[in-house]
C-alpha atoms as a PDB file:
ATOM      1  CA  UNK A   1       0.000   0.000   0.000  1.00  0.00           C
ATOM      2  CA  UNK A   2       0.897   3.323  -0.772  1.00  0.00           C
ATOM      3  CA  UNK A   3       1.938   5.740   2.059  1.00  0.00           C
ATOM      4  CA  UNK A   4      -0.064   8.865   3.144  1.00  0.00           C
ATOM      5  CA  UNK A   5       0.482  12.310   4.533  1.00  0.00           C
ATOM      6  CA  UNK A   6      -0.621  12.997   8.123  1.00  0.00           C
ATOM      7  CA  UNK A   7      -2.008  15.844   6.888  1.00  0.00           C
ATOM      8  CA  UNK A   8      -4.288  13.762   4.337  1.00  0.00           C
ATOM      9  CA  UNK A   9      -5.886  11.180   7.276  1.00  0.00           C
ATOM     10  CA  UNK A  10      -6.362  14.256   9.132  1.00  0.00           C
ATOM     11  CA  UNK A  11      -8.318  16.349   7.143  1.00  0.00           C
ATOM     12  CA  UNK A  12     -10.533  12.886   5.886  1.00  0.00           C
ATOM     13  CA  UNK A  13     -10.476  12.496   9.648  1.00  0.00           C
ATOM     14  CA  UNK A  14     -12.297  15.904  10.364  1.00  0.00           C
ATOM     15  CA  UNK A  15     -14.732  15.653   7.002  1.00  0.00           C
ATOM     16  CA  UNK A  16     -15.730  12.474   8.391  1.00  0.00           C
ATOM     17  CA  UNK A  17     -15.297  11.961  11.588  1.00  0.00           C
ATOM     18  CA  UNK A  18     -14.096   8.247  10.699  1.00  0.00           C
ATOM     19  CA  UNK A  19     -11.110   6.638  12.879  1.00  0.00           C
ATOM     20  CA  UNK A  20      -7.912   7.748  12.852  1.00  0.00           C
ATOM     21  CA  UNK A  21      -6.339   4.628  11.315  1.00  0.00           C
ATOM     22  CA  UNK A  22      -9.415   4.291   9.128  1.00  0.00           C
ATOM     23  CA  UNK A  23      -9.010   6.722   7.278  1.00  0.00           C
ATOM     24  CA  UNK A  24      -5.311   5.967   6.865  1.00  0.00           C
ATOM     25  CA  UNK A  25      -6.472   2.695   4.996  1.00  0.00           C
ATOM     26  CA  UNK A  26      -8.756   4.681   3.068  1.00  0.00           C
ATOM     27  CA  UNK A  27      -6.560   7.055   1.901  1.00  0.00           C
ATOM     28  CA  UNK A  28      -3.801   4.071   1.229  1.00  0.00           C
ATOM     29  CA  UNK A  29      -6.699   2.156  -0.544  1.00  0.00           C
ATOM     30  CA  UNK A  30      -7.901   4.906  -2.851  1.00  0.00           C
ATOM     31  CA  UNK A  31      -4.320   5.869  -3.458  1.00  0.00           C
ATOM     32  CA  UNK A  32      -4.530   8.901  -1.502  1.00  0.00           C
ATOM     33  CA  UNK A  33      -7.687  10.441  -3.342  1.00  0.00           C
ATOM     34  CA  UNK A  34      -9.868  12.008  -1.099  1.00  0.00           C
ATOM     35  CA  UNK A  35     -13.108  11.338  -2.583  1.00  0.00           C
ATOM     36  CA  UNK A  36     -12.636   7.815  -3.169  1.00  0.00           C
ATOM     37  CA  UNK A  37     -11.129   7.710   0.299  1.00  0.00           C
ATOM     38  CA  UNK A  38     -14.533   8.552   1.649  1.00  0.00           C
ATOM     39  CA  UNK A  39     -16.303   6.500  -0.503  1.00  0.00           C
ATOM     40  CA  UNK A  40     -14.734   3.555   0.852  1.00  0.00           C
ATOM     41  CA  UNK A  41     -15.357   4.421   4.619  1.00  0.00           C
ATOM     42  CA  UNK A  42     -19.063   4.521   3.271  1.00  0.00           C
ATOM     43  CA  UNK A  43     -18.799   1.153   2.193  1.00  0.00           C
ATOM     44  CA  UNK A  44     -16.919  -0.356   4.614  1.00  0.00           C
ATOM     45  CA  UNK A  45     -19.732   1.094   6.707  1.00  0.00           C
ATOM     46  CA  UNK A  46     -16.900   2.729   8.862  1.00  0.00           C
ATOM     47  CA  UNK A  47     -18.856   6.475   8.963  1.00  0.00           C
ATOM     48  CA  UNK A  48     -21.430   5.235  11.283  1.00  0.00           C
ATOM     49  CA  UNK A  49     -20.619   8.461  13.136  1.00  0.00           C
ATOM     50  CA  UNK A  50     -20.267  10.593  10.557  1.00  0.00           C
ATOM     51  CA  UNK A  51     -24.252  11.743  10.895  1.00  0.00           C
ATOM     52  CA  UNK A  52     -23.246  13.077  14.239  1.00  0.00           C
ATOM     53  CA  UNK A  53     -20.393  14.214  13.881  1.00  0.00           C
ATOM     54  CA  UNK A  54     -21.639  17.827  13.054  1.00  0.00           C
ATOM     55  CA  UNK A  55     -23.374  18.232  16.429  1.00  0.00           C
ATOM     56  CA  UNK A  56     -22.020  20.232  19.618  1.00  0.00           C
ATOM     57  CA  UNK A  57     -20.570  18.520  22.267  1.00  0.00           C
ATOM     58  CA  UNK A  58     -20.580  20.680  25.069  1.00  0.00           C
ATOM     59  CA  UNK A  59     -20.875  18.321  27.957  1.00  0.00           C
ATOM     60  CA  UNK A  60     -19.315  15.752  29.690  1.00  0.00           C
ATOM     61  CA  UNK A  61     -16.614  14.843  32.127  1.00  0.00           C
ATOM     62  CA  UNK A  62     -12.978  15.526  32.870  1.00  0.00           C
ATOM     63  CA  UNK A  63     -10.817  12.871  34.599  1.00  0.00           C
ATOM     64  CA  UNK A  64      -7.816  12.561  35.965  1.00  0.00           C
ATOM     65  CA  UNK A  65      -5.057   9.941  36.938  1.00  0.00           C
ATOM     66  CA  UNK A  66      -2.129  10.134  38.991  1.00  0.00           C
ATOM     67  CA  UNK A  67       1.140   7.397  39.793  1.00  0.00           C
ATOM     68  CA  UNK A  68       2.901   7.418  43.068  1.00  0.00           C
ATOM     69  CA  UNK A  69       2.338  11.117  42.836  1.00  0.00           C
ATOM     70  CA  UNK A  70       5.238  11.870  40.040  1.00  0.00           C
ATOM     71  CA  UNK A  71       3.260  11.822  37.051  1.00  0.00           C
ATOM     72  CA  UNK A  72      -0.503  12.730  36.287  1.00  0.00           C
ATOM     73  CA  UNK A  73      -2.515  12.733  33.217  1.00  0.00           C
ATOM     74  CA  UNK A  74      -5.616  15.011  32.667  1.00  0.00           C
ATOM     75  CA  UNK A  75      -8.480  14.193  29.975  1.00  0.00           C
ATOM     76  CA  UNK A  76     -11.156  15.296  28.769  1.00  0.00           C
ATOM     77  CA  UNK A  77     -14.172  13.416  27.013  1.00  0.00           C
ATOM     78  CA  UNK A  78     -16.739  15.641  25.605  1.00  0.00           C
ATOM     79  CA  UNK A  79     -20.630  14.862  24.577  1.00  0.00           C
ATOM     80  CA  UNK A  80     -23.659  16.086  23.675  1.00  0.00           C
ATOM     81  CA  UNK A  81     -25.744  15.929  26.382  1.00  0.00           C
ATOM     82  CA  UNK A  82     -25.464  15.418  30.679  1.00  0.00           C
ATOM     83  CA  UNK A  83     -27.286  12.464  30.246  1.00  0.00           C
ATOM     84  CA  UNK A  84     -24.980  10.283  28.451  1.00  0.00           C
ATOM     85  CA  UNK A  85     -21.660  11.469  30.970  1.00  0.00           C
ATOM     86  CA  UNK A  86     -23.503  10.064  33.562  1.00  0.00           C
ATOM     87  CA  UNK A  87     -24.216   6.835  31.416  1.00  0.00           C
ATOM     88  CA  UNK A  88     -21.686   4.240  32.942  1.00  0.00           C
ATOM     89  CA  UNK A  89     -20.764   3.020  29.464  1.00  0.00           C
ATOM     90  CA  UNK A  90     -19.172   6.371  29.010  1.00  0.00           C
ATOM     91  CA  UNK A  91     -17.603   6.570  32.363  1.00  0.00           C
ATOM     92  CA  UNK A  92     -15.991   3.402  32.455  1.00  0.00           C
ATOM     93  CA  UNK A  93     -14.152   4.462  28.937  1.00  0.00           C
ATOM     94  CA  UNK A  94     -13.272   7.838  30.167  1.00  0.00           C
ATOM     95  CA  UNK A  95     -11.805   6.175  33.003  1.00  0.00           C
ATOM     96  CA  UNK A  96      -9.832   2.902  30.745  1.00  0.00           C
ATOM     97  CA  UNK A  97      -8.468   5.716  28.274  1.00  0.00           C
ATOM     98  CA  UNK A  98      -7.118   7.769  31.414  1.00  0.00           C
ATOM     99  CA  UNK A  99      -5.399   5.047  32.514  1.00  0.00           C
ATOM    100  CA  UNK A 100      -3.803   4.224  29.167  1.00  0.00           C
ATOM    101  CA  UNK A 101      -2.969   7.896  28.887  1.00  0.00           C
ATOM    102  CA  UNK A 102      -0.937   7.400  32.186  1.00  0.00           C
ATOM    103  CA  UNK A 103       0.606   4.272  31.163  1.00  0.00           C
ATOM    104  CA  UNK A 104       2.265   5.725  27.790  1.00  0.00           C
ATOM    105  CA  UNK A 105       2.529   9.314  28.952  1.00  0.00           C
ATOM    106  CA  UNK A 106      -0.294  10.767  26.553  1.00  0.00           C
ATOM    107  CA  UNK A 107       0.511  14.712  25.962  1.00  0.00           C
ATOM    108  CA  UNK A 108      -2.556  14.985  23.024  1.00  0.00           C
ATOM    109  CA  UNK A 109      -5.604  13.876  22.402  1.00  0.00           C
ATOM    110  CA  UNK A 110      -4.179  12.845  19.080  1.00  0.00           C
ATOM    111  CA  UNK A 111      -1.789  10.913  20.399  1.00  0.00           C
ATOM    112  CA  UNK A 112      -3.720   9.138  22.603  1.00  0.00           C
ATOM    113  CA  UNK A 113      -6.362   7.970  19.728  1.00  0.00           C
ATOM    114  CA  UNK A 114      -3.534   6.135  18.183  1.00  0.00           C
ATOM    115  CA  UNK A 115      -2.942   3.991  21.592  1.00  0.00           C
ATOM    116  CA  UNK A 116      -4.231   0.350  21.291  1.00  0.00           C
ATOM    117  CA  UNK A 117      -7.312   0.656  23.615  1.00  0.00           C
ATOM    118  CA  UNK A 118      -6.361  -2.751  26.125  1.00  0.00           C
ATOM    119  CA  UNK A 119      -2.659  -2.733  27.464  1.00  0.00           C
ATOM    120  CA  UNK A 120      -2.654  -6.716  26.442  1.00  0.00           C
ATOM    121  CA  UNK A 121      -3.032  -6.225  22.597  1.00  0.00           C
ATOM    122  CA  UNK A 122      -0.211  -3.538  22.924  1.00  0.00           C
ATOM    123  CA  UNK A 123       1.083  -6.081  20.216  1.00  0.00           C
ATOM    124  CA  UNK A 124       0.263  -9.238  18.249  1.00  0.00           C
ATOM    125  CA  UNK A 125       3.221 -10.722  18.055  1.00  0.00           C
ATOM    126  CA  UNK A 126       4.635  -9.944  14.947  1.00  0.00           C
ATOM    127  CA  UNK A 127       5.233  -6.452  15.886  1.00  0.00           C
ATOM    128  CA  UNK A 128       2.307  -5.735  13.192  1.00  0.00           C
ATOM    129  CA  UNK A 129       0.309  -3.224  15.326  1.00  0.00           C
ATOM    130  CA  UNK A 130      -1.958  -2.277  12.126  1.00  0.00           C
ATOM    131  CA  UNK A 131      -4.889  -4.287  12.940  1.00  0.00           C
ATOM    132  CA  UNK A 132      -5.092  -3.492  16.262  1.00  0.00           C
ATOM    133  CA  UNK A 133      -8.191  -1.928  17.882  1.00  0.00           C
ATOM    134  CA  UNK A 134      -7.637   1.675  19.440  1.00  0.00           C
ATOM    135  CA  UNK A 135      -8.636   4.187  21.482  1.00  0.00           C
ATOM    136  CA  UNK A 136     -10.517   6.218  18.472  1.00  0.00           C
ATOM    137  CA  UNK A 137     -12.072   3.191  17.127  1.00  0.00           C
ATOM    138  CA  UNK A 138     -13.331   2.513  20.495  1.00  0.00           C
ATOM    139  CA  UNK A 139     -14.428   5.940  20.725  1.00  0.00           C
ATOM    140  CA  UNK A 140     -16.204   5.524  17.283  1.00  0.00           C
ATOM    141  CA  UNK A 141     -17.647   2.344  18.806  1.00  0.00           C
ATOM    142  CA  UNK A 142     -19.278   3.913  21.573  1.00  0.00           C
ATOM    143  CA  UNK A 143     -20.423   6.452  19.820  1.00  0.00           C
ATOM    144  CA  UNK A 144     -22.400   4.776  17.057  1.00  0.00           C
ATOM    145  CA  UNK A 145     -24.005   2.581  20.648  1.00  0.00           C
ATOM    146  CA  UNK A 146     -24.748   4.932  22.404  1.00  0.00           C
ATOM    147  CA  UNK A 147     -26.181   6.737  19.795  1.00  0.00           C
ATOM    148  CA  UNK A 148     -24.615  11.095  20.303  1.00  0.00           C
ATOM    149  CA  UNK A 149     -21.894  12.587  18.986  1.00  0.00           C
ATOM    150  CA  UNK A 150     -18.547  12.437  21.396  1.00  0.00           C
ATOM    151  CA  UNK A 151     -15.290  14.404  21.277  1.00  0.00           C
ATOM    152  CA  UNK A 152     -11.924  13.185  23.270  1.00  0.00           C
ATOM    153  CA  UNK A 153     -11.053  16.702  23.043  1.00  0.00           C
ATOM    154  CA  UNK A 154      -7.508  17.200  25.196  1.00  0.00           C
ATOM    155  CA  UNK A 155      -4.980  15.444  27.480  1.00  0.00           C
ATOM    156  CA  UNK A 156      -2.144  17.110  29.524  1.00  0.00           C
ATOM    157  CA  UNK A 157       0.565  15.279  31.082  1.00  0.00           C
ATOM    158  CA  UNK A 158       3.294  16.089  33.631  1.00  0.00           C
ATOM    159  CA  UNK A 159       5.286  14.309  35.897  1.00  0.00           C
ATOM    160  CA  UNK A 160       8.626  15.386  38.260  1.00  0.00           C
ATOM    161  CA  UNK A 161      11.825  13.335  39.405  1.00  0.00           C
ATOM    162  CA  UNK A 162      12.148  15.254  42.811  1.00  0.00           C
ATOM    163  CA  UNK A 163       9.025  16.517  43.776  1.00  0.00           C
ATOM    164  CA  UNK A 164       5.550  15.934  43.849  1.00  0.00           C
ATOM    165  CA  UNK A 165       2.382  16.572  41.277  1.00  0.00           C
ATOM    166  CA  UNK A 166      -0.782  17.486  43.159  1.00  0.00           C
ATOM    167  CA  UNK A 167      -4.211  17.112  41.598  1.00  0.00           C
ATOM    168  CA  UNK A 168      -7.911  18.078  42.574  1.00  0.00           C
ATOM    169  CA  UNK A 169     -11.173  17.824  41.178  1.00  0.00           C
ATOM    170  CA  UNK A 170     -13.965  20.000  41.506  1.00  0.00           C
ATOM    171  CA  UNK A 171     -17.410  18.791  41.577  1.00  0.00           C
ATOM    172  CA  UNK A 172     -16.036  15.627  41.680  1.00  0.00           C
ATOM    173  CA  UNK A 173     -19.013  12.349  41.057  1.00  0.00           C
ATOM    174  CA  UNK A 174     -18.696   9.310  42.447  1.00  0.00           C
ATOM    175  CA  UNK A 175     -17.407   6.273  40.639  1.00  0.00           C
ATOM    176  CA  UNK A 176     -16.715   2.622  41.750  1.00  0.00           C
ATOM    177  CA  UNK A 177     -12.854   3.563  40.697  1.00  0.00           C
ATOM    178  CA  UNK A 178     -11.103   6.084  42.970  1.00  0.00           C
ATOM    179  CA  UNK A 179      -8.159   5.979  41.358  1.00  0.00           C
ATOM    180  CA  UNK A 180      -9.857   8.084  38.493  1.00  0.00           C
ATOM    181  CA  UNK A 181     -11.814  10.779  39.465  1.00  0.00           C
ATOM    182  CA  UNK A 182     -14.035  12.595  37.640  1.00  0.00           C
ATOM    183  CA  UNK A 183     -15.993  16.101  37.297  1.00  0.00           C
ATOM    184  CA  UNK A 184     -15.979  19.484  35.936  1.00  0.00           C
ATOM    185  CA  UNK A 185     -13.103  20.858  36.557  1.00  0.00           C
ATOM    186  CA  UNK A 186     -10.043  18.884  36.712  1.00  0.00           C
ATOM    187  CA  UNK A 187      -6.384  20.387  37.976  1.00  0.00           C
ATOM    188  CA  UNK A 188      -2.773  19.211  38.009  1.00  0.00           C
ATOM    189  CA  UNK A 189       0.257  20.986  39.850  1.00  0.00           C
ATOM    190  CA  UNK A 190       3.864  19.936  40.137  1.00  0.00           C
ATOM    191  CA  UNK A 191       6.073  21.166  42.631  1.00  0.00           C
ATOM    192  CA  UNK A 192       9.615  20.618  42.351  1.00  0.00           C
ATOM    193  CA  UNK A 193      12.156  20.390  45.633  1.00  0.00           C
ATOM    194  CA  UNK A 194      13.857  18.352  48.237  1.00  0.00           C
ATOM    195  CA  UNK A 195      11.198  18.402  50.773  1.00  0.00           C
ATOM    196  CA  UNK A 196       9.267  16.012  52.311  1.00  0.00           C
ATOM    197  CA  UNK A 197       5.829  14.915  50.618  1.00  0.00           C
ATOM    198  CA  UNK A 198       3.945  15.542  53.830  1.00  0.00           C
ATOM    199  CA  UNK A 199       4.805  19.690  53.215  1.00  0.00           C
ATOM    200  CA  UNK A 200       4.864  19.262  49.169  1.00  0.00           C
ATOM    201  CA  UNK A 201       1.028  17.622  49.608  1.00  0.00           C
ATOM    202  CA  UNK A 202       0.284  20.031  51.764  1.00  0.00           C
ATOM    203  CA  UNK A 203       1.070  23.123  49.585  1.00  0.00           C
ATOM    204  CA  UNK A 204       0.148  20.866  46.420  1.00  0.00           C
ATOM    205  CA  UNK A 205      -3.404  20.972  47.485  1.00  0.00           C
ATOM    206  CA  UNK A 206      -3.798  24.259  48.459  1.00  0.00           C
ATOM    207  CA  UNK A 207      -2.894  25.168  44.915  1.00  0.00           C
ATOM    208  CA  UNK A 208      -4.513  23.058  43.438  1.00  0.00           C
ATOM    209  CA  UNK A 209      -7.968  24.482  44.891  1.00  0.00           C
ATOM    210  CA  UNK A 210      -6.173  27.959  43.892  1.00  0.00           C
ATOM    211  CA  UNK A 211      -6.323  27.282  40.548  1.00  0.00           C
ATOM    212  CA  UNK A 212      -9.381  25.976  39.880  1.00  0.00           C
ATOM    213  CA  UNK A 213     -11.083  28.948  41.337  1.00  0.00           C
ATOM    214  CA  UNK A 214      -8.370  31.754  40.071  1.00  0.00           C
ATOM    215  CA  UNK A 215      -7.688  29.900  36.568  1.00  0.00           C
ATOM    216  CA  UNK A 216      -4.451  32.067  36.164  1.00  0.00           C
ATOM    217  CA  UNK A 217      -2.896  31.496  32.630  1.00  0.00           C
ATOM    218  CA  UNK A 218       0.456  31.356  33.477  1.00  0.00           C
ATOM    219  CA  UNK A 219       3.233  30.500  36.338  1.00  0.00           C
ATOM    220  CA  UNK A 220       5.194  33.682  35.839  1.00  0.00           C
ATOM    221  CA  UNK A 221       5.367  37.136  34.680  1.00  0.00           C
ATOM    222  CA  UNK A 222       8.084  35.733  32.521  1.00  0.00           C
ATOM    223  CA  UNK A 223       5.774  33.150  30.648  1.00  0.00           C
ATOM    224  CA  UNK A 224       3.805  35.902  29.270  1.00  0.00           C
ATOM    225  CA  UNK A 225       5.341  36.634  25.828  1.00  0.00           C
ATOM    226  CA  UNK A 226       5.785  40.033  24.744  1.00  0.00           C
ATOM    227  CA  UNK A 227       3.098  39.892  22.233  1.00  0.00           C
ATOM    228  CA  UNK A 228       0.483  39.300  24.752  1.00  0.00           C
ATOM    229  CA  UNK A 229       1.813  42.323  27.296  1.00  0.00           C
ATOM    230  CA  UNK A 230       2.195  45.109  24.390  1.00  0.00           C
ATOM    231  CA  UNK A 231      -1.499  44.401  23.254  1.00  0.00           C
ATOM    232  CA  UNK A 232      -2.473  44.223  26.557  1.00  0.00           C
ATOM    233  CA  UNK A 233      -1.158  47.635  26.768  1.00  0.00           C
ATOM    234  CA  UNK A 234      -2.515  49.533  24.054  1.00  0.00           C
ATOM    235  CA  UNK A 235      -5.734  48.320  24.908  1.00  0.00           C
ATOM    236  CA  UNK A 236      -5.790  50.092  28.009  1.00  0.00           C
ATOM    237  CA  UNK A 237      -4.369  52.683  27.109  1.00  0.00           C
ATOM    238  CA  UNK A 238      -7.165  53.065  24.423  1.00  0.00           C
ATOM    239  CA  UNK A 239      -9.568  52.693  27.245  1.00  0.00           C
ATOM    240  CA  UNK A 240      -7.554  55.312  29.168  1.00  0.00           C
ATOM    241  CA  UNK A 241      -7.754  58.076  26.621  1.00  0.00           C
ATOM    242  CA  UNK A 242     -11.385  57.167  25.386  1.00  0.00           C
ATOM    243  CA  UNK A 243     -12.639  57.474  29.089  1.00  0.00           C
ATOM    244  CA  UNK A 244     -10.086  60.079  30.986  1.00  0.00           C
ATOM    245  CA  UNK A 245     -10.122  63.902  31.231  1.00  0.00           C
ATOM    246  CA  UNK A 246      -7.684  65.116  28.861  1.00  0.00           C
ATOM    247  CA  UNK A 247      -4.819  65.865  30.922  1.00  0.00           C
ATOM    248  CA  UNK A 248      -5.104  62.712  32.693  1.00  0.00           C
ATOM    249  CA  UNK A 249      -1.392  60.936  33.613  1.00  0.00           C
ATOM    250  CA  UNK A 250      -2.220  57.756  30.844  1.00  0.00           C
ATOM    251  CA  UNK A 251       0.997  56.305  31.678  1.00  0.00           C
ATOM    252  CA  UNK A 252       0.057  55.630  35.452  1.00  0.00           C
ATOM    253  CA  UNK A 253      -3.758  54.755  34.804  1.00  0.00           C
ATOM    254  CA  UNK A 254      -2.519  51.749  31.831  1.00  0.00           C
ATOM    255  CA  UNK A 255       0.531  50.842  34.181  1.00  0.00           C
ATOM    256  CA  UNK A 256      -1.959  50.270  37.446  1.00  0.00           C
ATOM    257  CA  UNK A 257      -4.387  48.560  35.702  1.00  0.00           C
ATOM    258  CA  UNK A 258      -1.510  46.321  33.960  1.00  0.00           C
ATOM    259  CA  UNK A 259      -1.007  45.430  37.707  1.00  0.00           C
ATOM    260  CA  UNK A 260      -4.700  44.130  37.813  1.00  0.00           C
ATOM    261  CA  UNK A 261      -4.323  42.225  34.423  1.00  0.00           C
ATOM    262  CA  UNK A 262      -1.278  40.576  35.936  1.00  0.00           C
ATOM    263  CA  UNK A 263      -2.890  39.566  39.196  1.00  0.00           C
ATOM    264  CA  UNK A 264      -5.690  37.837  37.197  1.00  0.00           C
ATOM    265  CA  UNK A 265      -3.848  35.855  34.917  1.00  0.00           C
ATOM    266  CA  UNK A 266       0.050  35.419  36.942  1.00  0.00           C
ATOM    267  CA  UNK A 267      -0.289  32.456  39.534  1.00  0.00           C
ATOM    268  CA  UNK A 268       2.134  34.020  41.735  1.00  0.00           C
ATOM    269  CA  UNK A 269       1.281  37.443  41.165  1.00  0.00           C
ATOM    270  CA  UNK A 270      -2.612  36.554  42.848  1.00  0.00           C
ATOM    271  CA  UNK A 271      -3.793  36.274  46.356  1.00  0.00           C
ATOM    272  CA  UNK A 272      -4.718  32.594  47.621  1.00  0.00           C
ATOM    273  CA  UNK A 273      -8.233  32.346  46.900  1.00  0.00           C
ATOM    274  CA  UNK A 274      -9.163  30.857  50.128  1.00  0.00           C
ATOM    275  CA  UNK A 275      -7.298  33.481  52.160  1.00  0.00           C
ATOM    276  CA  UNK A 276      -6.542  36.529  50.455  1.00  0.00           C
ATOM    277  CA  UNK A 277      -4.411  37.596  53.244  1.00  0.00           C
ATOM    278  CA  UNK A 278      -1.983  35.342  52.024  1.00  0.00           C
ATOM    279  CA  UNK A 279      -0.462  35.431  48.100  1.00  0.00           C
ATOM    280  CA  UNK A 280       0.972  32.481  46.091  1.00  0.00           C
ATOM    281  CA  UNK A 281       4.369  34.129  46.118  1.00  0.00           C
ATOM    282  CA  UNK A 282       4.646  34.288  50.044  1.00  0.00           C
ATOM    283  CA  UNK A 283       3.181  30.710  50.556  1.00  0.00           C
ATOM    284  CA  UNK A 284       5.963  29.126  48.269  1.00  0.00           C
ATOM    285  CA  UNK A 285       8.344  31.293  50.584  1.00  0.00           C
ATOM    286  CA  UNK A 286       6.839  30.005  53.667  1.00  0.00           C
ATOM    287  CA  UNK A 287       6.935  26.225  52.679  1.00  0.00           C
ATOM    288  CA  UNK A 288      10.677  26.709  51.169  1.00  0.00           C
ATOM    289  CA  UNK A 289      11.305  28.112  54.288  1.00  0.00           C
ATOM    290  CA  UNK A 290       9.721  25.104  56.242  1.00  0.00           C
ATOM    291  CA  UNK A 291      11.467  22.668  54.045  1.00  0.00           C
ATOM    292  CA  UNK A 292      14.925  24.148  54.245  1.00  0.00           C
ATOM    293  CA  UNK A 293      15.191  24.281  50.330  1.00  0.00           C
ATOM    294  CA  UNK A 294      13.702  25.995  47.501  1.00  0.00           C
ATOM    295  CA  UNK A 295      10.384  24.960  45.820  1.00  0.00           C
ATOM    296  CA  UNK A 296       9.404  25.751  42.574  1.00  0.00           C
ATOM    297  CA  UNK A 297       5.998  25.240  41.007  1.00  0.00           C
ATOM    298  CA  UNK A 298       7.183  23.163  37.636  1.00  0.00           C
ATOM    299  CA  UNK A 299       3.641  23.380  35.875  1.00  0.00           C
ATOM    300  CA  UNK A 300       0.107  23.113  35.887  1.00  0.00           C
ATOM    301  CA  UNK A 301      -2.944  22.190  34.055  1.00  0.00           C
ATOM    302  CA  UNK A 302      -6.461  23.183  34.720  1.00  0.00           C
ATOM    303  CA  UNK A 303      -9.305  21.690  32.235  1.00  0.00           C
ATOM    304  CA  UNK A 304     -12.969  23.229  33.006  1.00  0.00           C
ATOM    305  CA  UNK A 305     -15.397  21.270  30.943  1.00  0.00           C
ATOM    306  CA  UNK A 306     -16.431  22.888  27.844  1.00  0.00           C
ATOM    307  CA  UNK A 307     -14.505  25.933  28.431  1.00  0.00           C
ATOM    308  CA  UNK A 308     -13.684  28.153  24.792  1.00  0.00           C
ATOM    309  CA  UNK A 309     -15.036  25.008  23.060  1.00  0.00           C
ATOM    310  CA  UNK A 310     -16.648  27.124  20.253  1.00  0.00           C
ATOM    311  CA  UNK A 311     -13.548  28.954  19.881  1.00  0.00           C
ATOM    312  CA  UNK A 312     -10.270  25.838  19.730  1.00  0.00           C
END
C-alpha cells in the first residue's frame, strides 16, 4: 500500500469523523484520493458516526489519573448531552483511556487515539500493530451505541523526578474507581524540591484548589510573551484616553491597571483564593522556608469542561 500524509488522514479524519487509522487505509486504498477515500469508509460502513459528527458537544466529564504522585494525566471526554456522561458506558471508557494515557505518557488527544485501547493487545506478536483496535475506534464504537456525537477533546501530562504533582477535582461524582476521578473541573500541579511529601502535599493541594477557582494562565510574569503584554497595553491605554479627562497621567492609569491584568492571569502574582491575606508568592516562601530548600511550582494544568469550546 501506498503511504499517506498525516495531513491527508487528518483532514478525511475531520470531514468524516471516521477513525484515525481508518481513514489511513482509506486514503492508502484509494491511493490517496480524497473522494474515493470517503467512498470507501461509506462502504466499509466505517462512517457510522459521521451523521453526528456535526453536532455540539458541550458536555461531559474531565478525569484525571495520577502514579505514586510523580506523574498525572488530565483528559477530557466531551458529549452532547449530561445524560450520556452520567451513562456508565461512558464513564468506564473515560476512566480505561485515562489510565492508558498514564501508562504511555499521553501529551494529546491525538496521540492518545492512536494507543491500542487494552494494554494486552499492545502487540500481536509480529510487531504488526496495524490491525489493532484503538482508542478512536473505540471511541467511534461507543459512539455509534450509544447513539450522540462524542469528542476526546484534550490530554495534559506532567510528571517530576524530585518533587511531587498534586491534583484536585472540583465537583467531583462518584465512581466505583477512585483511582480516576471525575468532574468538571479537573487540575494538576507539580512542585519541584527536596522536601518532604507531607509539606509538598500540603502546599500541592492548596494550589490546586487555587487554581481551579483563580484559573491564572500562566506560572510567571516571565511566561507571558511580549506579544500578549504590548497588546495588553494599548488596549488600556485606548480605554484610558477614550474614558479620561484630557490631561489625565495615561501612563500611570494603563501601568496600574496592567497590575490588575497581571494579578488575574500570573499564579504568583494573585492572592490565595481561600485566604486573600496570604499570596501564592509568600506561601511558596513560607513552605521553602519550612522545608529548608527551595520549591518551585514546575507546571500546571487546569481543564474546566467545555470551556472556549466554540472557539479551539
Amino acid at each position: 500500500m501506498s503511504e499517506v500524509s498525516a495531513s491527508l488522514v487528518k483532514q478525511l479524519r475531520e470531514d468524516t469523523s471516521a477513525g484515525m487509522m481508518d481513514c489511513k487505509r482509506a486514503l492508502q486504498e484509494s491511493g490517496g484520493e480524497m473522494a474515493d477515500a470517503k467512498a470507501w469508509l461509506r462502504k466499509k460502513g466505517l462512517a457510522g458516526a459521521q451523521a453526528k459528527s456535526s453536532r455540539a458537544t458541550e458536555q461531559g466529564l474531565v478525569a484525571l489519573a495520577v502514579k505514586e504522585k510523580k506523574q498525572a494525566v488530565l483528559i477530557e471526554l466531551n458529549a452532547e448531552t449530561d445524560f450520556v456522561a452520567r451513562n456508565e458506558s461512558f464513564q468506564k471508557f473515560l476512566r480505561k483511556v485515562a489510565k492508558r494515557a498514564l501508562e504511555n505518557v499521553a501529551t494529546s488527544a491525538e496521540d492518545l487515539l492512536e494507543l491500542p485501547m487494552n494494554a494486552e493487545t499492545a502487540t500481536n506478536g509480529d510487531g504488526d500493530n496495524e490491525n489493532l483496535d484503538n482508542i478512536d475506534k473505540a471511541l467511534q464504537a461507543l459512539i455509534s451505541t450509544i447513539g450522540e456525537n462524542m469528542r476526546l477533546r484534550r490530554c495534559a501530562h506532567l510528571a517530576v523526578e524530585k518533587g511531587l504533582v498534586a491534583s484536585y477535582m472540583h465537583t467531583r461524582i462518584e465512581g466505583e474507581d477512585e483511582e480516576v476521578p471525575m468532574g468538571k473541573i479537573g487540575v494538576l500541579v507539580a512542585l519541584e524540591g527536596d522536601a518532604d511529601d507531607g509539606i509538598l502535599g500540603k502546599l500541592g493541594k492548596s494550589l490546586a484548589l487555587h487554581i481551579a477557582a483563580a484559573n491564572p494562565s500562566v506560572i510567571a510574569k516571565e511566561d507571558l510573551s511580549d506579544e500578549v503584554i504590548a497588546q495588553e497595553k494599548e488596549i488600556l491605554e485606548e480605554q484610558a484616553r477614550a474614558n479620561s479627562p484630557e490631561n489625565a497621567p495615561i501612563e500611570k492609569i494603563v501601568a496600574g491597571r496592567m497590575g490588575k491584568f497581571f494579578t488575574s492571569v500570573v499564579l504568583q502574582e494573585q492572592k490565595y483564593a481561600l485566604d486573600e491575606t496570604k499570596s501564592i508568592k509568600s506561601m511558596l516562601e513560607e513552605a521553602s522556608k519550612l522545608a529548608g530548600s527551595a520549591i518551585r511550582i514546575k507546571g500546571f494544568h487546569r481543564f474546566s469542561l467545555g470551556e472556549k469550546i466554540n472557539g479551539d
